[in-house]
PDB file of N, CA and C in Angstrom:
ATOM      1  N   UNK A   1       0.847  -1.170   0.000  1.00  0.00           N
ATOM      2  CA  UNK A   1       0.000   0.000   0.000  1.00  0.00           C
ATOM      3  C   UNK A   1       0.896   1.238   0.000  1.00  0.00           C
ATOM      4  N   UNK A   2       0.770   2.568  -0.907  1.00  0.00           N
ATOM      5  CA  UNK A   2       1.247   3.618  -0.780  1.00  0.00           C
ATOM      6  C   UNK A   2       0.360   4.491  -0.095  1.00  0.00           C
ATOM      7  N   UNK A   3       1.276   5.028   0.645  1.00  0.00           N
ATOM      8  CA  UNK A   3       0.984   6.185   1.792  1.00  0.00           C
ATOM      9  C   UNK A   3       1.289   7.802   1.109  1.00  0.00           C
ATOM     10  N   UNK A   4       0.434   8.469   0.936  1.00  0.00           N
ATOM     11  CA  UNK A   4       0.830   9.688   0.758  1.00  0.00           C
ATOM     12  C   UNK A   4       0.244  10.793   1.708  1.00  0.00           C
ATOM     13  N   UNK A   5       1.249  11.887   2.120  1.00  0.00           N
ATOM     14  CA  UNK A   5       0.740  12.353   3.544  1.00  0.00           C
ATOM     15  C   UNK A   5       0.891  13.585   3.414  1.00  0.00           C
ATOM     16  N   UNK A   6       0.470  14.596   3.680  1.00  0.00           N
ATOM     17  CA  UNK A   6       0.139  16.035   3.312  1.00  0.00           C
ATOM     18  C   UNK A   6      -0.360  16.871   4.633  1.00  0.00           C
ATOM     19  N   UNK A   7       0.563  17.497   4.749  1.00  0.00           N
ATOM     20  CA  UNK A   7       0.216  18.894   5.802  1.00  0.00           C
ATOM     21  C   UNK A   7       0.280  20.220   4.952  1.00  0.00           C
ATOM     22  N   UNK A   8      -1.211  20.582   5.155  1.00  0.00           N
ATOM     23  CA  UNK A   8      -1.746  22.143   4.784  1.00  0.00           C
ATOM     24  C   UNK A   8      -1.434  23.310   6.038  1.00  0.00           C
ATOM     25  N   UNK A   9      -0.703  24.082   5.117  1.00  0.00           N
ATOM     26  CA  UNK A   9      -0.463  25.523   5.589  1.00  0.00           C
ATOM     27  C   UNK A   9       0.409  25.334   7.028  1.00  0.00           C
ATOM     28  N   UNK A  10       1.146  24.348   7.419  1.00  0.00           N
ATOM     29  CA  UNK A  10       2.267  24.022   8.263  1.00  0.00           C
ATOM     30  C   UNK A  10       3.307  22.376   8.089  1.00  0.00           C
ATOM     31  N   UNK A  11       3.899  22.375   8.743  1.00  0.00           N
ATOM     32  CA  UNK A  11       5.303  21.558   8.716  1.00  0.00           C
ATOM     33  C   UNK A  11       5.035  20.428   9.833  1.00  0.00           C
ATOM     34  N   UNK A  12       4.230  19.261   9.777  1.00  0.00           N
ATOM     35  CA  UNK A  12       4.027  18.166  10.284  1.00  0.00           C
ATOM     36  C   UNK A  12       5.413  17.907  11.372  1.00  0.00           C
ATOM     37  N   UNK A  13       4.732  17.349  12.868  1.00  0.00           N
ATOM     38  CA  UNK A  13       5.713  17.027  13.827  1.00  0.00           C
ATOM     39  C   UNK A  13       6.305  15.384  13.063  1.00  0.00           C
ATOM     40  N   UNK A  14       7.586  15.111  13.212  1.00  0.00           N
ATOM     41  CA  UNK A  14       7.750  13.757  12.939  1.00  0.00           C
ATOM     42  C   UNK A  14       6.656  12.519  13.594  1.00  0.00           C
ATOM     43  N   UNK A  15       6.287  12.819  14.597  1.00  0.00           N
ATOM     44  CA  UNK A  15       5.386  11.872  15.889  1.00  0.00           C
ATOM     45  C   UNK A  15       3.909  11.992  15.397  1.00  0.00           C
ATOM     46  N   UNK A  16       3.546  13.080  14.886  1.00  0.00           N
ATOM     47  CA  UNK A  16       2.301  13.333  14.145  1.00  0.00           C
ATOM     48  C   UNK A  16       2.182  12.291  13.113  1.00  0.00           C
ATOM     49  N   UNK A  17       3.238  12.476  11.844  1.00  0.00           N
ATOM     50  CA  UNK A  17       3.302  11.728  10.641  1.00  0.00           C
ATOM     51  C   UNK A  17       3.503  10.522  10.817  1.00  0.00           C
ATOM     52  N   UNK A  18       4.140   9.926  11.525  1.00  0.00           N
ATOM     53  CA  UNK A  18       4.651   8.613  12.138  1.00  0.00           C
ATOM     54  C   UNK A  18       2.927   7.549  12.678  1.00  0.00           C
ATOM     55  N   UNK A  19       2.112   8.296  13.810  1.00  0.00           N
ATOM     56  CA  UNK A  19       1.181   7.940  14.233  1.00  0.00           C
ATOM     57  C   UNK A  19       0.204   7.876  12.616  1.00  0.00           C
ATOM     58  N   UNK A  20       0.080   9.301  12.306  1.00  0.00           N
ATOM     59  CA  UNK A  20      -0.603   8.475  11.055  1.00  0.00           C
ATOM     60  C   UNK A  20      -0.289   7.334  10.148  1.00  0.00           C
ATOM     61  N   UNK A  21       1.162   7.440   9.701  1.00  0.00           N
ATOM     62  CA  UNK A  21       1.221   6.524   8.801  1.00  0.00           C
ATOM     63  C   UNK A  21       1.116   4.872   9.445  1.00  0.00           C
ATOM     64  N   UNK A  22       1.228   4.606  10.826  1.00  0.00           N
ATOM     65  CA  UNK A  22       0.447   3.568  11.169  1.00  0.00           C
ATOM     66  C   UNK A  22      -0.507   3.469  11.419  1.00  0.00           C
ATOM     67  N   UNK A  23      -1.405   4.346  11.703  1.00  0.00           N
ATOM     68  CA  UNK A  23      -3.119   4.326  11.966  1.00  0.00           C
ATOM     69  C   UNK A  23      -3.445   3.880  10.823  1.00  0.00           C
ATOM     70  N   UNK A  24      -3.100   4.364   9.380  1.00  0.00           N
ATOM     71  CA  UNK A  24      -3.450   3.411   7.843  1.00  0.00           C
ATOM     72  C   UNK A  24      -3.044   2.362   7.800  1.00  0.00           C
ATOM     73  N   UNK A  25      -1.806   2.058   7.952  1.00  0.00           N
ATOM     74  CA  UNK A  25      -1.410   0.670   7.764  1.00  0.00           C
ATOM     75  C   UNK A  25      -2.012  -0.224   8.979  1.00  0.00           C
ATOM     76  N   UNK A  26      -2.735  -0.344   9.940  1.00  0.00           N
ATOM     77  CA  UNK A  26      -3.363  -1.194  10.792  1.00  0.00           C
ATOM     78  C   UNK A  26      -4.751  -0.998  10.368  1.00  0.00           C
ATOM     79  N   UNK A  27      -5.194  -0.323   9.355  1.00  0.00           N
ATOM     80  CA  UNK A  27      -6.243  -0.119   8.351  1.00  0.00           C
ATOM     81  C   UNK A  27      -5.808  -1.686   7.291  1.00  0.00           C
ATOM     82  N   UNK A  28      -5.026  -1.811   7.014  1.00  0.00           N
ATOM     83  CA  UNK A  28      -4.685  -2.921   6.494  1.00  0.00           C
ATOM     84  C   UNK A  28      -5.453  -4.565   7.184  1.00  0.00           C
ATOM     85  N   UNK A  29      -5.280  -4.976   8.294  1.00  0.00           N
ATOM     86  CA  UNK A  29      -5.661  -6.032   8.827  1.00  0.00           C
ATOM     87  C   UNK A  29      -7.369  -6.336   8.339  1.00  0.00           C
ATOM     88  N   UNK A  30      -8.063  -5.009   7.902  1.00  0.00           N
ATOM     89  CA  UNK A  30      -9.563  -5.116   7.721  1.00  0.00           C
ATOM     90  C   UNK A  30      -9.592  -5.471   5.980  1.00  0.00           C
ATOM     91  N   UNK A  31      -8.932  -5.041   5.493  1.00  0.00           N
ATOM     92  CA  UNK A  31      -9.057  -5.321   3.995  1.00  0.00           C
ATOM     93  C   UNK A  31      -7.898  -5.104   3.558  1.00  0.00           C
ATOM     94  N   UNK A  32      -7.562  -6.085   2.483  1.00  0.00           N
ATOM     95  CA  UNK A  32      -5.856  -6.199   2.161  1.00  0.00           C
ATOM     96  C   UNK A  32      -5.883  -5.546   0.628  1.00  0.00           C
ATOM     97  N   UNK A  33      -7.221  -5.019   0.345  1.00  0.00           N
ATOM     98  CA  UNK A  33      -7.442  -4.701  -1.342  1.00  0.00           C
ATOM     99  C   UNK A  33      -7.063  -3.057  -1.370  1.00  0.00           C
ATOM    100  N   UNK A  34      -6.756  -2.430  -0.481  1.00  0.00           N
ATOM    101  CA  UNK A  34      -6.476  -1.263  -0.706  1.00  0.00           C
ATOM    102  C   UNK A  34      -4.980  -0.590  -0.834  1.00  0.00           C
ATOM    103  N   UNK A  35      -5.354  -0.070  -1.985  1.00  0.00           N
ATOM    104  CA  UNK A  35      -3.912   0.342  -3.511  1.00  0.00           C
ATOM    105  C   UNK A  35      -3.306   1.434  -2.476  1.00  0.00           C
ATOM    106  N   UNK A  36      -4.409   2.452  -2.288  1.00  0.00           N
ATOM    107  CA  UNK A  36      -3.357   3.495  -1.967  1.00  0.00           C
ATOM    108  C   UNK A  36      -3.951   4.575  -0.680  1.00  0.00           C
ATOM    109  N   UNK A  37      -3.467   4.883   0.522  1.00  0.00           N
ATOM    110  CA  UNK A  37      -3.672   6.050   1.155  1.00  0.00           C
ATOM    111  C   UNK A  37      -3.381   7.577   0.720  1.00  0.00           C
ATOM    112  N   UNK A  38      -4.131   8.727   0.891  1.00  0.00           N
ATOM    113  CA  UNK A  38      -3.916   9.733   1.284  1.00  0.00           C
ATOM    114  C   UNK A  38      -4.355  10.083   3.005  1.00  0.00           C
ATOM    115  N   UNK A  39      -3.145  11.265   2.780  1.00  0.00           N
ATOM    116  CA  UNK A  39      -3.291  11.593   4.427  1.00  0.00           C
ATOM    117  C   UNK A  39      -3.361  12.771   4.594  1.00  0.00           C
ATOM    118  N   UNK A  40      -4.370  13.672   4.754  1.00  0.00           N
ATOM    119  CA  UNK A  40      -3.923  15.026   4.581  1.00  0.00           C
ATOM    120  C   UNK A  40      -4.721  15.987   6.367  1.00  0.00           C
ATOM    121  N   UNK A  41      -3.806  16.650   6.737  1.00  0.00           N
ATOM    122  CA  UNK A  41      -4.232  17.522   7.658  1.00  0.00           C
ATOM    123  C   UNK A  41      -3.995  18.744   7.650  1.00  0.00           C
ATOM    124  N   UNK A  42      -4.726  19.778   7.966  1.00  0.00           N
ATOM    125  CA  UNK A  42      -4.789  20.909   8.364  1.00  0.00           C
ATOM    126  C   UNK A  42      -5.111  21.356   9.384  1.00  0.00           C
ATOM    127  N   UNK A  43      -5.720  22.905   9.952  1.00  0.00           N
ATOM    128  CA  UNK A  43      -6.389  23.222  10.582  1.00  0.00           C
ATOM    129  C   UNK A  43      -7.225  24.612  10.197  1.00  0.00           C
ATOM    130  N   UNK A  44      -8.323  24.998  11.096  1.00  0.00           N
ATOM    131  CA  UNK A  44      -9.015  25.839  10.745  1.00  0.00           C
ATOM    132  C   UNK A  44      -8.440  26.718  12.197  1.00  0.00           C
ATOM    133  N   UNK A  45      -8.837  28.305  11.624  1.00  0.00           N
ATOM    134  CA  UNK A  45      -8.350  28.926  12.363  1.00  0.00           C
ATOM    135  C   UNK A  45      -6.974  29.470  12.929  1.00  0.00           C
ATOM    136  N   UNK A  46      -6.402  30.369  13.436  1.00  0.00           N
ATOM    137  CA  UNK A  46      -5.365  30.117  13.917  1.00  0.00           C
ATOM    138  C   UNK A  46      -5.181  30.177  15.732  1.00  0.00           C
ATOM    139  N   UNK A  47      -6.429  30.942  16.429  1.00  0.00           N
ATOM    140  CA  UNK A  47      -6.655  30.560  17.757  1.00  0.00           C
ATOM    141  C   UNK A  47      -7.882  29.704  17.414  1.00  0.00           C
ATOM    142  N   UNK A  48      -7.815  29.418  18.680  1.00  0.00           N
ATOM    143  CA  UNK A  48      -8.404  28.323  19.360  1.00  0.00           C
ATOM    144  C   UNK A  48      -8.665  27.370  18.465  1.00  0.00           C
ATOM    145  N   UNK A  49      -7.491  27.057  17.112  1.00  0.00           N
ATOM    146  CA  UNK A  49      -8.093  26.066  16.160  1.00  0.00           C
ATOM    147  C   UNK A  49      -8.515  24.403  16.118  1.00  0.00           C
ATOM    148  N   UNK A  50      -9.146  23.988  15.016  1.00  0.00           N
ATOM    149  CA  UNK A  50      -9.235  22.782  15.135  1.00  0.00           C
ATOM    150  C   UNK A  50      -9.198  22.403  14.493  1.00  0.00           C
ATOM    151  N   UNK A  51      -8.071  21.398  14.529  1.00  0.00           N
ATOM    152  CA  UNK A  51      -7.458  20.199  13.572  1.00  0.00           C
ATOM    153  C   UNK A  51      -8.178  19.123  12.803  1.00  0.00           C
ATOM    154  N   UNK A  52      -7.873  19.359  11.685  1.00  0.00           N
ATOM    155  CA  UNK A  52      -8.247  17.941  10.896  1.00  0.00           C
ATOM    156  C   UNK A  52      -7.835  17.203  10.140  1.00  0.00           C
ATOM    157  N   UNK A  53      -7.999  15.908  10.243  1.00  0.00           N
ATOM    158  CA  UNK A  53      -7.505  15.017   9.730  1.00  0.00           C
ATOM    159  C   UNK A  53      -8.433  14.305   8.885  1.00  0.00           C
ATOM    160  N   UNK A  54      -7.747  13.999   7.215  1.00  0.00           N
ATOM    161  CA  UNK A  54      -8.618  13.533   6.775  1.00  0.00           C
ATOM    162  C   UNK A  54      -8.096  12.148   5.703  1.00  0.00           C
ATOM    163  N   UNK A  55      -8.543  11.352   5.920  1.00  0.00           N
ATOM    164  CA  UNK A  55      -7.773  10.380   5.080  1.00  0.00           C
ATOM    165  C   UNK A  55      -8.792   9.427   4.187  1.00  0.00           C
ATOM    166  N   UNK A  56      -8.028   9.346   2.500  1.00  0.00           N
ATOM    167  CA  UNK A  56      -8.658   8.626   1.764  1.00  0.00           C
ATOM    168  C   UNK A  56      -8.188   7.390   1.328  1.00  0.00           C
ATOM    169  N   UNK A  57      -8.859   6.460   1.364  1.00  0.00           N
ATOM    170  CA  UNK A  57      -8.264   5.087   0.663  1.00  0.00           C
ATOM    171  C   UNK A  57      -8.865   4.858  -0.549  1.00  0.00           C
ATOM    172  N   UNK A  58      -7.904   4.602  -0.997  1.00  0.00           N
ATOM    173  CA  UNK A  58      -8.357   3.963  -2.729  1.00  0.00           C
ATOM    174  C   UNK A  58      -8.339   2.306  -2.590  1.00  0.00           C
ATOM    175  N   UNK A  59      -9.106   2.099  -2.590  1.00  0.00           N
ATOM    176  CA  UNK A  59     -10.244   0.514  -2.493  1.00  0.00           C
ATOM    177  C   UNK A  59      -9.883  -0.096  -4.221  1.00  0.00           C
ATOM    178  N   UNK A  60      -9.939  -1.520  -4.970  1.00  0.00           N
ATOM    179  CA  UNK A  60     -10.694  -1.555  -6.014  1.00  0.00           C
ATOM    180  C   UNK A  60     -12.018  -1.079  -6.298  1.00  0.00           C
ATOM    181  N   UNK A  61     -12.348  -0.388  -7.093  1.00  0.00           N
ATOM    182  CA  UNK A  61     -13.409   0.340  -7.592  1.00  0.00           C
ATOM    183  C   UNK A  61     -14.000   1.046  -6.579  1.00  0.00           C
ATOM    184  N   UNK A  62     -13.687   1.801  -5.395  1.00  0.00           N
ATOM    185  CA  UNK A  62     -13.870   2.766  -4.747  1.00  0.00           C
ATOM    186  C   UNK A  62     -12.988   3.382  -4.082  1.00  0.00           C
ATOM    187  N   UNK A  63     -13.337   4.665  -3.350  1.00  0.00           N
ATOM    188  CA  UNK A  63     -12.664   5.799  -2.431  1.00  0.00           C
ATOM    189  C   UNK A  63     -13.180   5.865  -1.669  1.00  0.00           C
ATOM    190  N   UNK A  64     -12.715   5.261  -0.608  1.00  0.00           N
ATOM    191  CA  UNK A  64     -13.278   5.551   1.150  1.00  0.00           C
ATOM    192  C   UNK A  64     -12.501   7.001   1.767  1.00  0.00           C
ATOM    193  N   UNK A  65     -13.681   7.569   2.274  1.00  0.00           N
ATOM    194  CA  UNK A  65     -13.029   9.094   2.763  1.00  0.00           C
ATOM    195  C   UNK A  65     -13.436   9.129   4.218  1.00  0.00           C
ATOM    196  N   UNK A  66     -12.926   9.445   5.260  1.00  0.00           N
ATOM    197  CA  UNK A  66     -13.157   9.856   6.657  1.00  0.00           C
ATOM    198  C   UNK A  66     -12.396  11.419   7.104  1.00  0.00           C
ATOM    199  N   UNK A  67     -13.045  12.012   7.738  1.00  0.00           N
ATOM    200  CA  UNK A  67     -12.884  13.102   8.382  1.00  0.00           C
ATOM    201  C   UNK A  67     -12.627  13.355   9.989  1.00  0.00           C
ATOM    202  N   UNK A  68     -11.650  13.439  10.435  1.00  0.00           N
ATOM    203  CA  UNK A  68     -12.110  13.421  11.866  1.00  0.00           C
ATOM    204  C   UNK A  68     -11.274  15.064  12.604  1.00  0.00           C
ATOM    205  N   UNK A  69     -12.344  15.487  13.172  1.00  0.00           N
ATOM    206  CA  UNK A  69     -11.752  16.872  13.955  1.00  0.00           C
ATOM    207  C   UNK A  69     -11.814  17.094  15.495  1.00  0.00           C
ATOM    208  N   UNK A  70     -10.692  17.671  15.904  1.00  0.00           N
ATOM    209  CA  UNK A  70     -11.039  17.312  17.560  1.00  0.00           C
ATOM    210  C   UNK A  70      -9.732  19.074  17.710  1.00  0.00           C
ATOM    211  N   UNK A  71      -8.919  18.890  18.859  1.00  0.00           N
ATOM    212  CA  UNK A  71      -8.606  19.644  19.188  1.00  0.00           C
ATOM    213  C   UNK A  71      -6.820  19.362  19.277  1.00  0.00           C
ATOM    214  N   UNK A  72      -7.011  18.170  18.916  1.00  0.00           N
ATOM    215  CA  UNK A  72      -5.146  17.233  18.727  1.00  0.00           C
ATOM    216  C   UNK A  72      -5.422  16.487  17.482  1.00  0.00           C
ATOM    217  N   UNK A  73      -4.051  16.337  16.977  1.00  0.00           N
ATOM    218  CA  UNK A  73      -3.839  15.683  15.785  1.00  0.00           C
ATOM    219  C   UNK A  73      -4.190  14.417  16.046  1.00  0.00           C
ATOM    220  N   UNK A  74      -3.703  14.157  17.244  1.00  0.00           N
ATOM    221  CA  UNK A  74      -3.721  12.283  17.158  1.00  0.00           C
ATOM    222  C   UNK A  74      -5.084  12.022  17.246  1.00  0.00           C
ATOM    223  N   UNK A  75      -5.825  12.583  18.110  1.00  0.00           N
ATOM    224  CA  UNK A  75      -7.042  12.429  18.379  1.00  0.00           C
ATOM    225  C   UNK A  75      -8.181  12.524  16.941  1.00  0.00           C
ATOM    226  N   UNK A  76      -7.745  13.622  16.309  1.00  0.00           N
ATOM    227  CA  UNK A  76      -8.414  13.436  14.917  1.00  0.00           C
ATOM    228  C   UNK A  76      -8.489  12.602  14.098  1.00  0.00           C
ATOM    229  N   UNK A  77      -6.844  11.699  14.483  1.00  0.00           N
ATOM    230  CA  UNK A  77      -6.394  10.824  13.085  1.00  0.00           C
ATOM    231  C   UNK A  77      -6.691   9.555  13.886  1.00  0.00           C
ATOM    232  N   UNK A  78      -7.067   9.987  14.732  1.00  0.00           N
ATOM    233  CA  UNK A  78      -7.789   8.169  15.463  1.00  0.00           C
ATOM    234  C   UNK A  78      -9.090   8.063  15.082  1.00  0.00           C
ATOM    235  N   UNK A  79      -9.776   9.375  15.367  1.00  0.00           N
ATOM    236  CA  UNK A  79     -11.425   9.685  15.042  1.00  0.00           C
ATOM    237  C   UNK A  79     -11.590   8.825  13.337  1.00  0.00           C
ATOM    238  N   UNK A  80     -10.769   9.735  12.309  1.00  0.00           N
ATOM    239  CA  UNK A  80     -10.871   9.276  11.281  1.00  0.00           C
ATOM    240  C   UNK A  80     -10.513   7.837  10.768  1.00  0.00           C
ATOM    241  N   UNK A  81      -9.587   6.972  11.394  1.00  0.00           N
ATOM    242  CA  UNK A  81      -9.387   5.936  11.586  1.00  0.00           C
ATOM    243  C   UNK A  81     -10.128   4.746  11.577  1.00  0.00           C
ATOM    244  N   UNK A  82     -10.780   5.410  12.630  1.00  0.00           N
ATOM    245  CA  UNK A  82     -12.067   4.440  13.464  1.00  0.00           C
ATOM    246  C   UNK A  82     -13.422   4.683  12.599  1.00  0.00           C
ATOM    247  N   UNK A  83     -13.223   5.825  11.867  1.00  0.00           N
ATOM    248  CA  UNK A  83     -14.540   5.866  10.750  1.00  0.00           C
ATOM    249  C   UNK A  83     -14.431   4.931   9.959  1.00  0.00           C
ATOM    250  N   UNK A  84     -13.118   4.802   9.366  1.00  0.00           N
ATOM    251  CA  UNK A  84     -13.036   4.243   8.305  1.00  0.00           C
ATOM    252  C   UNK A  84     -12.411   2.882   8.314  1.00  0.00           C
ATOM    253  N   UNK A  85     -12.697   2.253   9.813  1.00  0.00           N
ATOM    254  CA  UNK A  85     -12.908   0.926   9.810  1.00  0.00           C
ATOM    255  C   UNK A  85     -14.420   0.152   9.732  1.00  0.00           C
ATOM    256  N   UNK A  86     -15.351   1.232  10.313  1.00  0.00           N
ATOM    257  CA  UNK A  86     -16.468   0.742   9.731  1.00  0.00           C
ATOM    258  C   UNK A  86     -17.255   0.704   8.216  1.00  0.00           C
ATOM    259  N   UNK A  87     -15.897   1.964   7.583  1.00  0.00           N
ATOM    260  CA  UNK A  87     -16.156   1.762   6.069  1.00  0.00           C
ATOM    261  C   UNK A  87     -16.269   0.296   5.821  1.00  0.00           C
ATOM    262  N   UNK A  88     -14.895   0.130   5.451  1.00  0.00           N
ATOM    263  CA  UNK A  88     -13.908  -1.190   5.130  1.00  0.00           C
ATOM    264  C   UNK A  88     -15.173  -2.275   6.180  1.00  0.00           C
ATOM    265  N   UNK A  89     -15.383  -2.484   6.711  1.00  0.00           N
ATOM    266  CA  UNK A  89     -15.992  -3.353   7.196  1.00  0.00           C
ATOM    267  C   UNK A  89     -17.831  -3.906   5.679  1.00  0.00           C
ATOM    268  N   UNK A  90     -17.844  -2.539   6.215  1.00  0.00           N
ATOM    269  CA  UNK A  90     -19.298  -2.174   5.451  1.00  0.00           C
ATOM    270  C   UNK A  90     -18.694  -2.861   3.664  1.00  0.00           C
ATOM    271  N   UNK A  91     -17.904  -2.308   3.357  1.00  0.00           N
ATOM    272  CA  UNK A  91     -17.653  -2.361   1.775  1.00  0.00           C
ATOM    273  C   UNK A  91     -17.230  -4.023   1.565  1.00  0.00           C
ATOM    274  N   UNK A  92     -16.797  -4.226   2.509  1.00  0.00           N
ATOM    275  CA  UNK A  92     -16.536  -5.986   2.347  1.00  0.00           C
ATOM    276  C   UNK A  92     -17.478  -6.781   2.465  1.00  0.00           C
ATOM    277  N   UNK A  93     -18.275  -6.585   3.689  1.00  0.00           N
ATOM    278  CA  UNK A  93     -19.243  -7.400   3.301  1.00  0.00           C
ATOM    279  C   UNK A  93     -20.153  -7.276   1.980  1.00  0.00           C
ATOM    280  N   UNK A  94     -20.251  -5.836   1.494  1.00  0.00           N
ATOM    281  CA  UNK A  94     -20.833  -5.553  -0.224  1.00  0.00           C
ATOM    282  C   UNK A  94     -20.390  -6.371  -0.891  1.00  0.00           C
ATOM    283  N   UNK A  95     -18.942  -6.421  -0.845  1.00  0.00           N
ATOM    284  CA  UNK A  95     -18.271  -7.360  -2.047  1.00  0.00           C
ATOM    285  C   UNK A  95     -18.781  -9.002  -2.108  1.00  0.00           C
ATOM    286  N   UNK A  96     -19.068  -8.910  -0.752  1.00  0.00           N
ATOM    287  CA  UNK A  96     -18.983 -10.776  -0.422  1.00  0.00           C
ATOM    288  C   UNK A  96     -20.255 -11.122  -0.842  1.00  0.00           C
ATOM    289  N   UNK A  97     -21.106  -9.978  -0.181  1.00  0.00           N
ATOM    290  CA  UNK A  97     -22.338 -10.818  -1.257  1.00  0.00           C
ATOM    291  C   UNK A  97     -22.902 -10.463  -2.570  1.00  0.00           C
ATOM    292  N   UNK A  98     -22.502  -9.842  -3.255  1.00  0.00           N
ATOM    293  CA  UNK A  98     -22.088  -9.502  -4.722  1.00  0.00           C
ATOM    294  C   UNK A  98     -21.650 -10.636  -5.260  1.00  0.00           C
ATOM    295  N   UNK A  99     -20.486 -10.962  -4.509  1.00  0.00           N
ATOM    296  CA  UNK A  99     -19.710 -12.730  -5.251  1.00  0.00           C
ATOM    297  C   UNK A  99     -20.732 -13.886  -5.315  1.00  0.00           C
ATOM    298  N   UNK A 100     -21.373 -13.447  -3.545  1.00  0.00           N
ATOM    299  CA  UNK A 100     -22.480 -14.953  -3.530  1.00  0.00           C
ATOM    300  C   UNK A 100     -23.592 -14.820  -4.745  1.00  0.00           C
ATOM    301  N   UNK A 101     -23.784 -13.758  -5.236  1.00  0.00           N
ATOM    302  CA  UNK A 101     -25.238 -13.173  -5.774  1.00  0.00           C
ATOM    303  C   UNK A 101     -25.462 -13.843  -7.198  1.00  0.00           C
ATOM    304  N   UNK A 102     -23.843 -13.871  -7.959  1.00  0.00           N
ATOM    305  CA  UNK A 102     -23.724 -13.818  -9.182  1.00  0.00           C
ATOM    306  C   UNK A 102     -24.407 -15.379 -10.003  1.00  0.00           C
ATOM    307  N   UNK A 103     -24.768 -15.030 -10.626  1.00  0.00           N
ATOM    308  CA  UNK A 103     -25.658 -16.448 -11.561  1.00  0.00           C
ATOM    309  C   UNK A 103     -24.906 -17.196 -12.180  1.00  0.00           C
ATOM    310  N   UNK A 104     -25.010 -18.849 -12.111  1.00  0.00           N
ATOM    311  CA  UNK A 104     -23.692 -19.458 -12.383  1.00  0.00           C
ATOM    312  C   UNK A 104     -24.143 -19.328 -13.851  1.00  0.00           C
ATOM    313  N   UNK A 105     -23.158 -19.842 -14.432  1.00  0.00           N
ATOM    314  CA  UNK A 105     -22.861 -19.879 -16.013  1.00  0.00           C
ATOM    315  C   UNK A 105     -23.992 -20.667 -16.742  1.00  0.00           C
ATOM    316  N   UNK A 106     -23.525 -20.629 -17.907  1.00  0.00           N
ATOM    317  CA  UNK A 106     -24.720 -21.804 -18.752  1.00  0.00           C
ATOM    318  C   UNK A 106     -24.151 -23.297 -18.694  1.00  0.00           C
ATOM    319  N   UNK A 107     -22.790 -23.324 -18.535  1.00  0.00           N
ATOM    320  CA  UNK A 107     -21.835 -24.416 -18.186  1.00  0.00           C
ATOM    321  C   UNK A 107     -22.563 -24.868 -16.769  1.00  0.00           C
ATOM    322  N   UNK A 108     -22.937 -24.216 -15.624  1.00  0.00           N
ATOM    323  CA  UNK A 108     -23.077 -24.594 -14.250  1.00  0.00           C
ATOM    324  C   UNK A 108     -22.394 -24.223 -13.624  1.00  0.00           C
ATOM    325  N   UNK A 109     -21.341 -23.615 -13.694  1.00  0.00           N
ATOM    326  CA  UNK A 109     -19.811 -23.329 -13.158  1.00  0.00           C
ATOM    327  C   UNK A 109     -20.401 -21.715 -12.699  1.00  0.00           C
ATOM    328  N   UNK A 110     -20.242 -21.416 -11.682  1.00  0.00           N
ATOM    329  CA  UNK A 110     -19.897 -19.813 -10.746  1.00  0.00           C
ATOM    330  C   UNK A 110     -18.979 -18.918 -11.208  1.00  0.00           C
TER     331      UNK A 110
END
C-alpha cells in the first residue's frame, strides 16, 4: 500500500506523521485490497483552532473518505481511523455478497 501524507499551511511534527502513517497501515488487517492512502491535515483557524484530519483510501473500484476533527492531531487521526474501519468493514461485506449473488454460467460453473 502507498501512503501519501500532506500537511496544509504548516510543517508536520515527525510523531504526528509517524502515528498516522500507522493508523493506515493497521487499516490494512480489515481489507488487504487497498492500492493506496492519502493523508492530509490541516487546521481551521489560527486561535483556538481545530485540527483535521482527513484520510482517503483507494479501495478496487472505490474511495473511502473519513474526516475526523477534535482539538489534537492524534485524536483526529484516530477519530478518522475508526470511521473508516467501519467503512472497510461495510464495503466488504458488499463485495462478499455480490460474489455470492452472481448467476452461475450456462456451463453450471460460478
Amino acid at each position: 500500500m502507498n501512503v501519501k501524507f500532506t500537511a496544509r499551511r504548516f510543517r508536520a511534527h515527525p510523531d504526528i506523521k509517524e502515528h498516522a502513517v500507522e493508523t493506515v497501515k493497521k487499516l490494512d488487517r480489515f481489507y488487504d485490497g487497498i492500492v493506496t492512502a492519502d493523508i492530509i491535515l490541516s487546521y481551521e483557524r489560527v486561535t483556538k483552532s481545530i485540527k483535521m484530519a482527513e484520510i482517503n483510501l483507494h479501495v478496487h473500484g472505490a474511495v473511502l473518505t473519513a474526516r475526523g476533527k477534535s482539538e489534537d492531531f492524534f485524536k483526529s487521526i484516530d477519530a478518522a481511523g475508526e470511521k473508516l474501519e467501519v467503512q472497510l468493514a461495510k464495503y466488504k461485506t458488499k463485495r462478499r455478497s455480490k460474489a455470492k449473488g452472481k448467476a452461475p454460467d450456462i456451463n453450471g460453473e460460478a
